[in-house]
C-alpha atoms as a PDB file:
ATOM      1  CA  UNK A   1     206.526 290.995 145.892  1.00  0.00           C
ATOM      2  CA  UNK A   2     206.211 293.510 142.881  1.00  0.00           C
ATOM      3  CA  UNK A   3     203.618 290.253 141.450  1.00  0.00           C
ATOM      4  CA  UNK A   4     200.904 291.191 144.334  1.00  0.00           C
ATOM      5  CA  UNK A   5     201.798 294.826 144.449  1.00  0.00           C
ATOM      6  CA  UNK A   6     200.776 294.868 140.383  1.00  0.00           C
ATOM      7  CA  UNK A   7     197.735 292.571 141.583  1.00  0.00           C
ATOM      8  CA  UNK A   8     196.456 295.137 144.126  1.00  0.00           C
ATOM      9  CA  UNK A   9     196.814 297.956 141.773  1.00  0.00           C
ATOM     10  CA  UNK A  10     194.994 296.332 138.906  1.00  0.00           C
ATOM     11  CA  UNK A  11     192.215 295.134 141.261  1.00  0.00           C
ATOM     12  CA  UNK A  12     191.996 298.746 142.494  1.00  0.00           C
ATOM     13  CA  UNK A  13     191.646 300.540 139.079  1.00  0.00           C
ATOM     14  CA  UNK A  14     189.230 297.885 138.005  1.00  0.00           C
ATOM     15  CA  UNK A  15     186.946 298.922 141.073  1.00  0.00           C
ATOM     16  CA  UNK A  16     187.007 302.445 139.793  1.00  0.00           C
ATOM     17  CA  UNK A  17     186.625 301.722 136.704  1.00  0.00           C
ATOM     18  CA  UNK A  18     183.246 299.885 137.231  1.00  0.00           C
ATOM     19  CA  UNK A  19     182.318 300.979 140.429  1.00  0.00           C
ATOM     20  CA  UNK A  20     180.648 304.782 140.608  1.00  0.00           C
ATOM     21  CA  UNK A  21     182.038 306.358 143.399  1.00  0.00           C
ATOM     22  CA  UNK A  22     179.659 308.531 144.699  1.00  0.00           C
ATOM     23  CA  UNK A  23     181.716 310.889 146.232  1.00  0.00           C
ATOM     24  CA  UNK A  24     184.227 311.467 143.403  1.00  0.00           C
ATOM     25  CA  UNK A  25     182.499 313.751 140.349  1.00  0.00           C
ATOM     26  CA  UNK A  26     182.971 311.831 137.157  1.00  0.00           C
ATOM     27  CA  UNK A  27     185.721 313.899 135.428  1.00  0.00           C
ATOM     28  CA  UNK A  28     187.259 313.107 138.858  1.00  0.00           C
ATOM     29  CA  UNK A  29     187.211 309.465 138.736  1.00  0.00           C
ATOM     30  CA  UNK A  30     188.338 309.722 135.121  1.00  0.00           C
ATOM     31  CA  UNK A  31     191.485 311.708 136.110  1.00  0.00           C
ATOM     32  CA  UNK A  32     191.811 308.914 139.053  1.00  0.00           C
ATOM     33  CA  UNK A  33     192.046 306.356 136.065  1.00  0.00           C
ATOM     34  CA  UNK A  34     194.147 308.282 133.625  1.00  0.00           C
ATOM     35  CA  UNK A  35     196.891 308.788 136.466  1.00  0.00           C
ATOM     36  CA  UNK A  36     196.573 304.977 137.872  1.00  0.00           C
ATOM     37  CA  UNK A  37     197.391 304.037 134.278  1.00  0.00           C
ATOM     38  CA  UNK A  38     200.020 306.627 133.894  1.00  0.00           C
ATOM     39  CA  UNK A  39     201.878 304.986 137.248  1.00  0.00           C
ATOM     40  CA  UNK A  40     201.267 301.325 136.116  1.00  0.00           C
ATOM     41  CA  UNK A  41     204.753 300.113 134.241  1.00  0.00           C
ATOM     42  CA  UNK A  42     204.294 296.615 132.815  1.00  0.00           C
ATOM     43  CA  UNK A  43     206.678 294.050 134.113  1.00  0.00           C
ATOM     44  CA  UNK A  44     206.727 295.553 137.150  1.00  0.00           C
END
């Protein structure tokens, strides 16, 4: 379960990481990434 729950979550910041969000300012989407990598624990 926690195997496609890590899955989702890495396909998700990968979208925002290379996918401009139009409605999110860039600092925005930078804070977006900086606390999706903050809540990602390996081995999860």
């Amino acid at each position: 379960m926690f195997g496609q729950q890590k899955k989702d979550a890495v396909a998700a910041w990968r979208k925002l990481a290379t996918q401009s969000q139009g409605w999110m300012a860039p600092q925005d989407q930078y804070n977006e990434l900086l606390k999706a990598a903050d809540n990602w624990k390996p081995g999860t």
